[in-house]
N, C-alpha and C. Protein backbone atom coordinates (compact mmCIF):
# COMPACT_ATOMS: atom_id res chain seq x y z
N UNK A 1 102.33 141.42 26.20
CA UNK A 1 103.12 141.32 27.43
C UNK A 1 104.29 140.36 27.20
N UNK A 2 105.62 140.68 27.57
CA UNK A 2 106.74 139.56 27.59
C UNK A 2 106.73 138.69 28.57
N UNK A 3 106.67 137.52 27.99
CA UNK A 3 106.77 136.22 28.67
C UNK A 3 107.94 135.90 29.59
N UNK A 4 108.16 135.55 31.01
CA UNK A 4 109.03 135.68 31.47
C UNK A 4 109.65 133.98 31.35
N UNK A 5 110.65 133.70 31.36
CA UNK A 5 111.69 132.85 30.61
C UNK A 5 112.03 132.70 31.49
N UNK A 6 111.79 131.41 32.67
CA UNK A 6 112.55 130.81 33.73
C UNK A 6 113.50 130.12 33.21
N UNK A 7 113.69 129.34 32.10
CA UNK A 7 114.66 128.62 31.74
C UNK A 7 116.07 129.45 31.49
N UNK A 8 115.92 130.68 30.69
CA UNK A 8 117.23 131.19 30.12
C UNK A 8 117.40 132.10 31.74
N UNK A 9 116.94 132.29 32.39
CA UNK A 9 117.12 132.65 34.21
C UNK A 9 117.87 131.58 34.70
N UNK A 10 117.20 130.12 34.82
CA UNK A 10 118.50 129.60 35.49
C UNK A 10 119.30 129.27 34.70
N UNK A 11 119.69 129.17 33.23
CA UNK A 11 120.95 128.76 32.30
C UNK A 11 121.93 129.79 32.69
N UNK A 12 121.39 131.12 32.92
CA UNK A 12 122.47 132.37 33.03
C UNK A 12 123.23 132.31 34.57
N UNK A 13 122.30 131.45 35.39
CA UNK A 13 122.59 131.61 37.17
C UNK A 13 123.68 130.38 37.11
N UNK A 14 123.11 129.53 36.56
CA UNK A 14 124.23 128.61 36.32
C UNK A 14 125.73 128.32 35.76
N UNK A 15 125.44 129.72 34.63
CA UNK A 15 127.12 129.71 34.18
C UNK A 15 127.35 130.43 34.77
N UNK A 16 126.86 132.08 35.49
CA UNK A 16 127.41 132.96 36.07
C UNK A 16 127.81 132.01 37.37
N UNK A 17 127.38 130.97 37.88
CA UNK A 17 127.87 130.34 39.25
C UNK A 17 128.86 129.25 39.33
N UNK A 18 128.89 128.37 37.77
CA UNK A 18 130.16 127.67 37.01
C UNK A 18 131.71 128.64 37.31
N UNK A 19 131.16 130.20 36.34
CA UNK A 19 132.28 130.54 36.16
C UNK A 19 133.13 131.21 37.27
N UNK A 20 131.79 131.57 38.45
CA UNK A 20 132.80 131.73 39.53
C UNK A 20 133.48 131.11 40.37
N UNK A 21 133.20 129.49 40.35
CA UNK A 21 133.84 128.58 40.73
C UNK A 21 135.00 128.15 39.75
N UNK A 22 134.91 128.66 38.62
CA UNK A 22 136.69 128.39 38.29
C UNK A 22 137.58 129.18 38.50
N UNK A 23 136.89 131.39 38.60
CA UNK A 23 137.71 131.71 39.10
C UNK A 23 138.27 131.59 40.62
N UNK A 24 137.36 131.21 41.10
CA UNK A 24 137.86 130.98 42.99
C UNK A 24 138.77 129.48 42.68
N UNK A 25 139.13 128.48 41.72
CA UNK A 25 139.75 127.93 41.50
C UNK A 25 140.64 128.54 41.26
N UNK A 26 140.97 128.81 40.37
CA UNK A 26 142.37 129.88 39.70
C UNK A 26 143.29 130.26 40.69
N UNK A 27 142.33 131.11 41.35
CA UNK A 27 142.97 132.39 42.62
C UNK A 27 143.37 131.27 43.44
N UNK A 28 142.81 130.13 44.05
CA UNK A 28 143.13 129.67 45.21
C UNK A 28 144.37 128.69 45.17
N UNK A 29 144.54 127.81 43.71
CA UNK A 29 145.12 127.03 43.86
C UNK A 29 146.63 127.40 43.11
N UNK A 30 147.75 126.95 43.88
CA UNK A 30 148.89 127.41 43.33
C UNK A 30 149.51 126.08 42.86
N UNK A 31 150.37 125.98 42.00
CA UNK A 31 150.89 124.78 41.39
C UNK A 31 152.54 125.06 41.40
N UNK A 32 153.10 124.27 41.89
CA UNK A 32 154.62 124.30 42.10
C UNK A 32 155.09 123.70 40.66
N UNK A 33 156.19 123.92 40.11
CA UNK A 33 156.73 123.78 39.12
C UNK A 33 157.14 122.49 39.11
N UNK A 34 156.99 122.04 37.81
CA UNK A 34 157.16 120.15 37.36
C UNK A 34 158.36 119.85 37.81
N UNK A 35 158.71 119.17 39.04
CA UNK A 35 159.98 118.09 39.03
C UNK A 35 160.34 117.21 37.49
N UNK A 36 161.57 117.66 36.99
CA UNK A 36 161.90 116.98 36.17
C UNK A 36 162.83 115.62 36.72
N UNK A 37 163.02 115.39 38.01
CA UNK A 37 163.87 114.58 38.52
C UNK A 37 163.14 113.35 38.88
N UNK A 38 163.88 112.14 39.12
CA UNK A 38 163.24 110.58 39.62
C UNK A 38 162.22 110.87 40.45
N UNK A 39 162.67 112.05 41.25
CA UNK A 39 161.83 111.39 42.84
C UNK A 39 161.42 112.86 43.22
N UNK A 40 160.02 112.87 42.93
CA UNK A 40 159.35 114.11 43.26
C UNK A 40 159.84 114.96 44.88
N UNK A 41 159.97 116.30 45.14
CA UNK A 41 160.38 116.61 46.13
C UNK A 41 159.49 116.29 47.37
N UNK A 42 160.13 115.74 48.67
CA UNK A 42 159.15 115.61 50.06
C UNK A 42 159.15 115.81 51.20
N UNK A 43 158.58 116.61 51.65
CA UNK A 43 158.66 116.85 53.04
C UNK A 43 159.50 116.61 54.09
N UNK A 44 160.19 117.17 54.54
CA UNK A 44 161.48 116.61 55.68
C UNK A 44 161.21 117.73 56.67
N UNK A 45 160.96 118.88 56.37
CA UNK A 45 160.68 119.97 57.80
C UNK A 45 159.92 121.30 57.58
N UNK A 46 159.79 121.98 58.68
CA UNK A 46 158.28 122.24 58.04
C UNK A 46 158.72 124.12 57.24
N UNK A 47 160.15 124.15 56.57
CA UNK A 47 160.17 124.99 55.66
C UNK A 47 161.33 124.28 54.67
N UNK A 48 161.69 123.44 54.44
CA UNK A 48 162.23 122.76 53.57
C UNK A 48 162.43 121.40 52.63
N UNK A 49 162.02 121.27 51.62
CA UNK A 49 161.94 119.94 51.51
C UNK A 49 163.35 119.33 50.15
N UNK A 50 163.48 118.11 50.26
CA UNK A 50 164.58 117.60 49.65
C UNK A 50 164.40 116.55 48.88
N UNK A 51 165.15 116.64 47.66
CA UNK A 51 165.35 115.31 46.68
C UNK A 51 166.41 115.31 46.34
N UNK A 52 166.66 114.13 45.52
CA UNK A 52 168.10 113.63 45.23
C UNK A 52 167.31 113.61 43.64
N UNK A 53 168.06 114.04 42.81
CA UNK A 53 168.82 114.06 41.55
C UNK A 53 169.08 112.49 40.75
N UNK A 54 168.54 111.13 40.48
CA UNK A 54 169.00 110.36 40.23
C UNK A 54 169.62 110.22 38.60
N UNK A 55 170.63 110.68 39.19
CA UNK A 55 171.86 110.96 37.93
C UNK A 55 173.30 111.37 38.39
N UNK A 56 174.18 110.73 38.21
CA UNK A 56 175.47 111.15 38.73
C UNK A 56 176.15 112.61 38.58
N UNK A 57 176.87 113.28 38.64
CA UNK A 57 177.40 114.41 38.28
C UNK A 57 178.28 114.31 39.33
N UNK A 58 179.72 115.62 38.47
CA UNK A 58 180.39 116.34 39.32
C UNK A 58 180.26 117.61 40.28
N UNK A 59 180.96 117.86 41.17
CA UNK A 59 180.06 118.99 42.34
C UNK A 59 179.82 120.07 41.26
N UNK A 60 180.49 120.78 40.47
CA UNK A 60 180.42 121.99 39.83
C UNK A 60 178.54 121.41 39.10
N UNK A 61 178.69 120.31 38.13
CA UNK A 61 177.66 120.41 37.39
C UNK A 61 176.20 119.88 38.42
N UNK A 62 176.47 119.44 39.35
CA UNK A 62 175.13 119.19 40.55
C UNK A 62 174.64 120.59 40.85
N UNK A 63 175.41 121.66 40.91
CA UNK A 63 174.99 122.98 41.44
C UNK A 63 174.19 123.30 40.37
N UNK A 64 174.35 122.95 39.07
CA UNK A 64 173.35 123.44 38.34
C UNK A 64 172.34 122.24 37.72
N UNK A 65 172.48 121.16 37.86
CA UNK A 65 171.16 120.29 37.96
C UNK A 65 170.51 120.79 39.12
N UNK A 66 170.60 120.85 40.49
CA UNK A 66 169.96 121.98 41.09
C UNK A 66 169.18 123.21 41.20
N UNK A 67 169.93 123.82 40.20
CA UNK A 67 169.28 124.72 39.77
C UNK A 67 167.93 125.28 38.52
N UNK A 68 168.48 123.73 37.59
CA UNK A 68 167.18 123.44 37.17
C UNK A 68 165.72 122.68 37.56
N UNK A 69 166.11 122.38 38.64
CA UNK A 69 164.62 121.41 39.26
C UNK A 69 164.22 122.73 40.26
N UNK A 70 164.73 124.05 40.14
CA UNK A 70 164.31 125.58 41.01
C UNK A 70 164.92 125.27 42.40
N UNK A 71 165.91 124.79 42.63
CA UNK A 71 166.44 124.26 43.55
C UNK A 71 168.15 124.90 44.17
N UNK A 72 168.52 124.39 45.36
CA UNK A 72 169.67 124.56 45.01
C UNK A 72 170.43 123.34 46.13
N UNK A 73 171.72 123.08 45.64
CA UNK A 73 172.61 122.14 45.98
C UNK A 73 172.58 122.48 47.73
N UNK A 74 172.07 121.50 48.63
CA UNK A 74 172.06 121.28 49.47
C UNK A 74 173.08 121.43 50.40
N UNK A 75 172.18 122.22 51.86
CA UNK A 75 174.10 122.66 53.03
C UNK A 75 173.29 122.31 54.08
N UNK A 76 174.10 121.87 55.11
CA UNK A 76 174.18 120.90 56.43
C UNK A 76 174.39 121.86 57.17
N UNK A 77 173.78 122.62 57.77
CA UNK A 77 174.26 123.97 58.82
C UNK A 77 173.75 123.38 60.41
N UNK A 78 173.24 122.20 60.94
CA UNK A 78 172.68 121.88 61.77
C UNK A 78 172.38 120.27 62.24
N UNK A 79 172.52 119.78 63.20
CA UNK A 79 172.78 118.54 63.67
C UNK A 79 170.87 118.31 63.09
N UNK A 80 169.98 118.73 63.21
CA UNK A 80 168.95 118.41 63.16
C UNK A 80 168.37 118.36 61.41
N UNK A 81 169.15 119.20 60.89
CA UNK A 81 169.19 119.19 59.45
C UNK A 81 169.85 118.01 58.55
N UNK A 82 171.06 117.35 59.89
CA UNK A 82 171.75 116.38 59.85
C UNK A 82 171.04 114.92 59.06
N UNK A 83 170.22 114.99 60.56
CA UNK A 83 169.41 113.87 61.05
C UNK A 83 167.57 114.21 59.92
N UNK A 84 167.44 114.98 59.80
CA UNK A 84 166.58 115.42 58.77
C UNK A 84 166.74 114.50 56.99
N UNK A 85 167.91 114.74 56.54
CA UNK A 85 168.39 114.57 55.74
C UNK A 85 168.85 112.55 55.96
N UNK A 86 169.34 112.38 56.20
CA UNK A 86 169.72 110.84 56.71
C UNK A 86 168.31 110.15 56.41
N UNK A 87 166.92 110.69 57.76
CA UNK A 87 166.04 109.76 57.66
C UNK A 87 165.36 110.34 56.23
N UNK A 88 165.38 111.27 55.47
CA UNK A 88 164.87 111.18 54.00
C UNK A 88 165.57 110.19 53.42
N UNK A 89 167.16 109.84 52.93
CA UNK A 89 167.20 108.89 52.23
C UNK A 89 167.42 107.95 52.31
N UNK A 90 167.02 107.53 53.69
CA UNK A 90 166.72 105.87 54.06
C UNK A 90 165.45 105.99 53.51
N UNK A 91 164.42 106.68 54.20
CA UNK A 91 163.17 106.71 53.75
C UNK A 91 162.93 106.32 51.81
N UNK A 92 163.81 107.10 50.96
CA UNK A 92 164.25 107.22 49.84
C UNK A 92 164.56 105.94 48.80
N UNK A 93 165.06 104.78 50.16
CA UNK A 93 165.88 103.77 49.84
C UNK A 93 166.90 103.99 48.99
N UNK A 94 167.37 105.19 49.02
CA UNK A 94 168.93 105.72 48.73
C UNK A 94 170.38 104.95 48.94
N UNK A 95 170.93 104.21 48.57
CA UNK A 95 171.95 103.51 48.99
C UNK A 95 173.17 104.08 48.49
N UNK A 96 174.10 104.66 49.71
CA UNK A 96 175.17 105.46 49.95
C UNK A 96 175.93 104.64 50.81
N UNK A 97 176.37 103.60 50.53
CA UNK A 97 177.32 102.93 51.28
C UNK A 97 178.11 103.24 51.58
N UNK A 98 179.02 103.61 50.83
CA UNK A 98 180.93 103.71 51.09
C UNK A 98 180.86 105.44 49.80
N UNK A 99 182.09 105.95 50.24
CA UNK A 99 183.14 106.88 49.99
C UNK A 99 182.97 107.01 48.38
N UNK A 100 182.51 105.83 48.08
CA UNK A 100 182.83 106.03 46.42
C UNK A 100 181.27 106.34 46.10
N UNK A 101 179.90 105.74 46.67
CA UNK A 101 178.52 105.96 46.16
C UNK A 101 178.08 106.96 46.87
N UNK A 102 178.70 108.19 47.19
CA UNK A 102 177.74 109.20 47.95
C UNK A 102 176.94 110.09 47.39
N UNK A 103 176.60 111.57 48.32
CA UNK A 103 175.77 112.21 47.77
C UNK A 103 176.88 113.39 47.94
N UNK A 104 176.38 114.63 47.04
CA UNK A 104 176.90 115.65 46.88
C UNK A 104 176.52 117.04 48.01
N UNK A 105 177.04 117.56 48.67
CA UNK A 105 176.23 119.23 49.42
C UNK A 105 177.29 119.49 48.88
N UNK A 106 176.33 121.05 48.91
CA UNK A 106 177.35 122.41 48.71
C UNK A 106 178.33 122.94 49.24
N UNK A 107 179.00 121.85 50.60
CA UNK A 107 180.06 122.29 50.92
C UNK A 107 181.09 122.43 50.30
N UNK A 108 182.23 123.46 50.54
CA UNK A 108 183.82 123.64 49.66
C UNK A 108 184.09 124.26 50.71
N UNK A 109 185.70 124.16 50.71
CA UNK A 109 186.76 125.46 50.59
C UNK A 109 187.75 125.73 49.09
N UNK A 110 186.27 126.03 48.33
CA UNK A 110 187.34 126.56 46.87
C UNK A 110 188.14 127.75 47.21
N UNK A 111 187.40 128.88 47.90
CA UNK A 111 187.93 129.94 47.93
C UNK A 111 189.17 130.23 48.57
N UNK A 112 189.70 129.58 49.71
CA UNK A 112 191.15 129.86 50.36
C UNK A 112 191.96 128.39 50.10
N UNK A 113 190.45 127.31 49.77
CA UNK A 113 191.40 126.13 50.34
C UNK A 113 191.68 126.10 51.72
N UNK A 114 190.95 126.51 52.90
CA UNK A 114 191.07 126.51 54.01
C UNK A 114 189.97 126.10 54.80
N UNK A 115 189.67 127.14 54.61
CA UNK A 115 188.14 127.32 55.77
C UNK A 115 186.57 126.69 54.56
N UNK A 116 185.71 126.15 55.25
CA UNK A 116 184.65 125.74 54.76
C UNK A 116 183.43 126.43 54.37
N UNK A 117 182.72 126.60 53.31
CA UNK A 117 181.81 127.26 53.71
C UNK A 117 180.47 126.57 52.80
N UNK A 118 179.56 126.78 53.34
CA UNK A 118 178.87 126.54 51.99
C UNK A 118 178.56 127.36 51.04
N UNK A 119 177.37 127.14 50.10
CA UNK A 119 177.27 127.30 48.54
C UNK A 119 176.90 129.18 48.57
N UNK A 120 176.41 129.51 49.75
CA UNK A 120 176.24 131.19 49.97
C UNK A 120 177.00 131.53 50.85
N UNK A 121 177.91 131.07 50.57
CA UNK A 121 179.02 131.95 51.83
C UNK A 121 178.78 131.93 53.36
N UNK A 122 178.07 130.73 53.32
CA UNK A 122 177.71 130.95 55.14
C UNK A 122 178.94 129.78 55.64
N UNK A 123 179.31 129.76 56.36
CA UNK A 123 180.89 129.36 57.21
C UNK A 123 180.01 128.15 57.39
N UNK A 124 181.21 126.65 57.40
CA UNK A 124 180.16 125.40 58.19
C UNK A 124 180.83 125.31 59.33
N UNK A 125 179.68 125.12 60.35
CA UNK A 125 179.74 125.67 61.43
C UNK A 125 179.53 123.89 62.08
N UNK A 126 178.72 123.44 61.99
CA UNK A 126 178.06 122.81 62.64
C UNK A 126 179.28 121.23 61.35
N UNK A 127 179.68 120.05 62.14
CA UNK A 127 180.01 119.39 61.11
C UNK A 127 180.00 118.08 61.04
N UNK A 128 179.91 117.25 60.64
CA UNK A 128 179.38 115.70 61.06
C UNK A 128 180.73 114.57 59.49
N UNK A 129 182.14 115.02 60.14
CA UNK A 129 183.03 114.43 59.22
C UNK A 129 183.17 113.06 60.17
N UNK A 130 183.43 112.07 59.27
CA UNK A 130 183.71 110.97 59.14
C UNK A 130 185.26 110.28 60.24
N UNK A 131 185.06 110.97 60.85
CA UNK A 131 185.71 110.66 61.75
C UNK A 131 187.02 108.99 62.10
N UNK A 132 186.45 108.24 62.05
CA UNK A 132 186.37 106.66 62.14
C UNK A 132 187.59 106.75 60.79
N UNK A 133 187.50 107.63 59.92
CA UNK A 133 188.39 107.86 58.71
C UNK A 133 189.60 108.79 58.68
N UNK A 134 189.36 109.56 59.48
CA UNK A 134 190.17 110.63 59.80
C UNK A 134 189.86 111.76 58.54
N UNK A 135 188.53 111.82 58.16
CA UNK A 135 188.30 112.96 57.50
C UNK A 135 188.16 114.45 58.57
N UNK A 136 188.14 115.28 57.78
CA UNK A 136 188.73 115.48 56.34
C UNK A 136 190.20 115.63 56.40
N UNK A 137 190.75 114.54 55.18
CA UNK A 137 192.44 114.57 55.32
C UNK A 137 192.97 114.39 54.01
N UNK A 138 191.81 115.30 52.90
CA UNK A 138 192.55 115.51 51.78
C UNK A 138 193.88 114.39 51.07
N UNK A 139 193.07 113.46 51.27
CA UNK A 139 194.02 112.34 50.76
C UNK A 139 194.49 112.27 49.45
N UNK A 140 193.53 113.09 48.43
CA UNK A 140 193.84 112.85 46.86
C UNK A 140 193.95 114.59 46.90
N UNK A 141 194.58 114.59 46.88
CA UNK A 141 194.64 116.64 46.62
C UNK A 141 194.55 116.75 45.78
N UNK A 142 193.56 117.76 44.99
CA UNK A 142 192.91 118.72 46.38
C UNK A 142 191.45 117.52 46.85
N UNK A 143 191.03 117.59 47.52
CA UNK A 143 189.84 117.62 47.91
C UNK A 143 188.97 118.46 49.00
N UNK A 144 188.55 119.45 47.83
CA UNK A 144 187.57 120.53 48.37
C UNK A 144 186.11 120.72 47.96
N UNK A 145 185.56 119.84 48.11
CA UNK A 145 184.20 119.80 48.24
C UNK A 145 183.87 118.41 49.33
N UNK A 146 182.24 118.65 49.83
CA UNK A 146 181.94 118.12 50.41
C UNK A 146 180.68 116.87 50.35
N UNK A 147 181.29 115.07 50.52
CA UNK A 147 179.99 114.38 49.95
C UNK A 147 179.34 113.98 51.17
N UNK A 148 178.55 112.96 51.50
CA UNK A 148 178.34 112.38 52.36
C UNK A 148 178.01 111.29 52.09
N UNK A 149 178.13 110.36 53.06
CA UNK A 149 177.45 108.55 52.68
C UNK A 149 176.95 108.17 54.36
N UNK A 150 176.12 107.04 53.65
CA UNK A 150 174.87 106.29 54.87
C UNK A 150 176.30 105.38 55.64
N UNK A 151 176.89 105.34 56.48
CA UNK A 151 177.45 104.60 57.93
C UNK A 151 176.63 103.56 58.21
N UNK A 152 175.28 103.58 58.24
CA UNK A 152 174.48 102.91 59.05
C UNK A 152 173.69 103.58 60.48
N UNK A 153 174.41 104.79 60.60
CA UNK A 153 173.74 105.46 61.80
C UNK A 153 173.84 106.85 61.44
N UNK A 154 174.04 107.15 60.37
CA UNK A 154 174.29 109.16 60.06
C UNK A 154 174.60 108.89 58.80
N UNK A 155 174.44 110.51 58.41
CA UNK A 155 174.93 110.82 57.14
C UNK A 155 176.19 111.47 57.21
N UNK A 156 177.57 110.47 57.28
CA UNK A 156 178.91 110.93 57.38
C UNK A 156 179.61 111.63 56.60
N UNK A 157 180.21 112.91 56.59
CA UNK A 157 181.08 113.60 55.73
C UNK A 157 182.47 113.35 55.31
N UNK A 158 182.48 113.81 54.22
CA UNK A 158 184.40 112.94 53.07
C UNK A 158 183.93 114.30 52.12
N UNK A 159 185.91 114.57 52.31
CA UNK A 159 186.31 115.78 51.67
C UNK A 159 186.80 114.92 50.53
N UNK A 160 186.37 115.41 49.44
CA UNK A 160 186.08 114.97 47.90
C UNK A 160 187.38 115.56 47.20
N UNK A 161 188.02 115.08 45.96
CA UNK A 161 187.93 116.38 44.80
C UNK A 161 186.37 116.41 43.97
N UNK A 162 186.51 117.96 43.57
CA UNK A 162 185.34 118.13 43.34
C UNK A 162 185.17 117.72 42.15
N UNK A 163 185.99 117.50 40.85
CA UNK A 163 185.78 117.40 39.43
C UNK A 163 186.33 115.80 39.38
N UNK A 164 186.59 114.86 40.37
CA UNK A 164 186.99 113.92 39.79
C UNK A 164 186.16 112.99 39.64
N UNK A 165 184.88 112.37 40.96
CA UNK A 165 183.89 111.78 41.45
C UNK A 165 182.83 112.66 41.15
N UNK A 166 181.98 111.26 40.50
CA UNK A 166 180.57 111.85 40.11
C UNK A 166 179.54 111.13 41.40
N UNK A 167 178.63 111.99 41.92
CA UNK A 167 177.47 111.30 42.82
C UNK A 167 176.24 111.66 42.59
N UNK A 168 175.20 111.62 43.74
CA UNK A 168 174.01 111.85 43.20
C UNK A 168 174.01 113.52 44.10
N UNK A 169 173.25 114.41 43.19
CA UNK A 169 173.03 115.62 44.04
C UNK A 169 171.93 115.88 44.90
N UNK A 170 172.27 116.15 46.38
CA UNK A 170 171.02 116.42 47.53
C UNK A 170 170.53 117.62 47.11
N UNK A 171 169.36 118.04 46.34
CA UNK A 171 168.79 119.65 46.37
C UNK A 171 167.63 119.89 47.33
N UNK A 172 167.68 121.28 48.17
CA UNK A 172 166.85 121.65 48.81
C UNK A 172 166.37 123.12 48.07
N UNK A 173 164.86 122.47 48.65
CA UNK A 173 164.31 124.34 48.22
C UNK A 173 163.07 124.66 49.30
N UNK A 174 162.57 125.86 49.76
CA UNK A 174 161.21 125.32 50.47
C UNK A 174 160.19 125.30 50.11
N UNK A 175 159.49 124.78 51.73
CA UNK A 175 158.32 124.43 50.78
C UNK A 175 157.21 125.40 50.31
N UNK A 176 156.02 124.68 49.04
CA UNK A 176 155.32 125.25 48.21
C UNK A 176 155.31 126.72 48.65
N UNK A 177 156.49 127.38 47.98
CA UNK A 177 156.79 128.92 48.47
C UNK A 177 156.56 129.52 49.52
N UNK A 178 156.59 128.96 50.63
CA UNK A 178 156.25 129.42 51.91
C UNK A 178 155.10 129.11 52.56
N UNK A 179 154.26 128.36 51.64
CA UNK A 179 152.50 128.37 51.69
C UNK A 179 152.63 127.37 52.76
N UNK A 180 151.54 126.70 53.57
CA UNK A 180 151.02 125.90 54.09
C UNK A 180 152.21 124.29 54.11
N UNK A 181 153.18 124.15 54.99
CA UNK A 181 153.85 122.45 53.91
C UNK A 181 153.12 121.48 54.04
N UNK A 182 151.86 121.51 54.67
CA UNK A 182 150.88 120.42 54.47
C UNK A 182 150.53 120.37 53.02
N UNK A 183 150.13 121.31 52.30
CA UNK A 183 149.22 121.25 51.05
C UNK A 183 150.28 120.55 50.37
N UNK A 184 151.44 120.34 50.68
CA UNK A 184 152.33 119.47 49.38
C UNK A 184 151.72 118.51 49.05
N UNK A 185 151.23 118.23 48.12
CA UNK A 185 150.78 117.03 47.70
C UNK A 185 151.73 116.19 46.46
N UNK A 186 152.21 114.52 46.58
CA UNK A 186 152.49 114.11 45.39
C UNK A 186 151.54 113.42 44.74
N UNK A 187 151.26 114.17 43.49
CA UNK A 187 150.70 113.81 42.16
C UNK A 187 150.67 112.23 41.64
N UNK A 188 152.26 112.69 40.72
CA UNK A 188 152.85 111.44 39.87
C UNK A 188 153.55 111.39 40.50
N UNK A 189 154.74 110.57 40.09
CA UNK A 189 156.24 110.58 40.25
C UNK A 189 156.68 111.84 40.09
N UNK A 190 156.32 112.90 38.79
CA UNK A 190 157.05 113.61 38.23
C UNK A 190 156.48 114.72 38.48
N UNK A 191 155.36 114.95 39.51
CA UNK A 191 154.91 116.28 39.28
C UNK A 191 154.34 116.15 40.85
N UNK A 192 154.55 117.64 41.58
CA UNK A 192 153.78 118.01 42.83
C UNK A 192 153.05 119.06 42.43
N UNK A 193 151.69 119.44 43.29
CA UNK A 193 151.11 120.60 43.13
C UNK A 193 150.34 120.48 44.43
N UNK A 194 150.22 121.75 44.52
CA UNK A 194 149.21 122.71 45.84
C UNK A 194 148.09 122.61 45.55
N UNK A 195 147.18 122.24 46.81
CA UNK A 195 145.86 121.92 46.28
C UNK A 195 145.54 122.27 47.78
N UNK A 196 143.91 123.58 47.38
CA UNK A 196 144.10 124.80 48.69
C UNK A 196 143.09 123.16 49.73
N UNK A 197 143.53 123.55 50.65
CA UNK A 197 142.63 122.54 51.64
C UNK A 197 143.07 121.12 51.61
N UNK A 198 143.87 120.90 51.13
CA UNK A 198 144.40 119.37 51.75
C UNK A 198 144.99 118.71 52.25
N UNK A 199 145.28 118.41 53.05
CA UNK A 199 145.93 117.60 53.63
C UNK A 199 146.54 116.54 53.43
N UNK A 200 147.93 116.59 53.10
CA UNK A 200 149.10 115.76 52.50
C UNK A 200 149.41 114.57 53.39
């Protein structure tokens, strides 16, 4: 008669129940791609989140540091996107004082030199220029791109040239692909990932 073998019964229940807990790992958990930048991306609203680039550049080459962190060069279409953006890089401890230390968006009028638009062709509609300065007044012509700096109460707009001043670049992308923006979780410094069930 064959001896029945409780031991190699539960060794087999046990990996068959191991291995389905790594695939229900696998499937569940999604991992957002490594920030190669200072300051891991974070939460600002609940389909977009933003970092700054800590490295200077000109507007042309920010659009594509942007584009390598899967990102893209940041647009201001909204007073609340405004104010969104501001309390991130206070939060940030970002220091944008004056005209000369700002940050970069995707605003221009490369194309007519007229009218504004941002980085996809959407018209800027909504606009928060520097007023107190008499921007935008193209003082160094051309200046057609768009930076911004901390006032002390907003994130104020100054029409730039675009290739002359280097700043830091604002990139937005959303969040963990549409998933949940709670599950954002930061890791390291240098790395975020999705982790199913948690609460950030």
């Amino acid at each position: 008669m064959h001896k029945y073998n409780h031991t190699n019964l539960y060794d087999y229940s046990y990996f068959k129940m191991l291995m389905l807990n790594i695939l229900l790992l696998i499937v569940c958990c999604v991992f957002i791609t490594e920030a190669t930048s200072d300051t891991c991306t974070k939460q600002t609203s609940p389909t977009t989140v933003f970092s700054i680039i800590k490295r200077k550049y000109k507007w042309s080459q920010s659009i594509k540091a942007c584009q390598d962190e899967g990102a893209a060069l940041a647009s201001i279409q909204t007073k609340e996107k405004s104010d969104a953006i501001y309390n991130f890089i206070i939060s940030e401890g970002i220091s944008s004082p004056d005209v000369f230390h700002a940050i970069w968006t995707s605003g221009n009028r490369l194309n007519d030199k007229i009218n504004w638009f941002w980085l996809a062709q959407e018209p800027v509609v909504f606009t928060n220029w520097d007023i107190s300065n008499d921007e935008p007044n193209d003082a160094e012509k051309p200046e057609n791109c768009i930076s911004f700096y901390n006032n002390g109460s907003s994130a104020v707009w100054n029409d730039v040239n675009c290739e002359k001043y280097e700043f830091y670049p604002l990139c937005e992308k959303p969040v963990c692909n549409a998933l949940n923006p709670r599950s954002l979780k930061e890791i390291t410094e240098l790395h975020c990932h999705c982790h199913c069930g948690n609460n950030c």
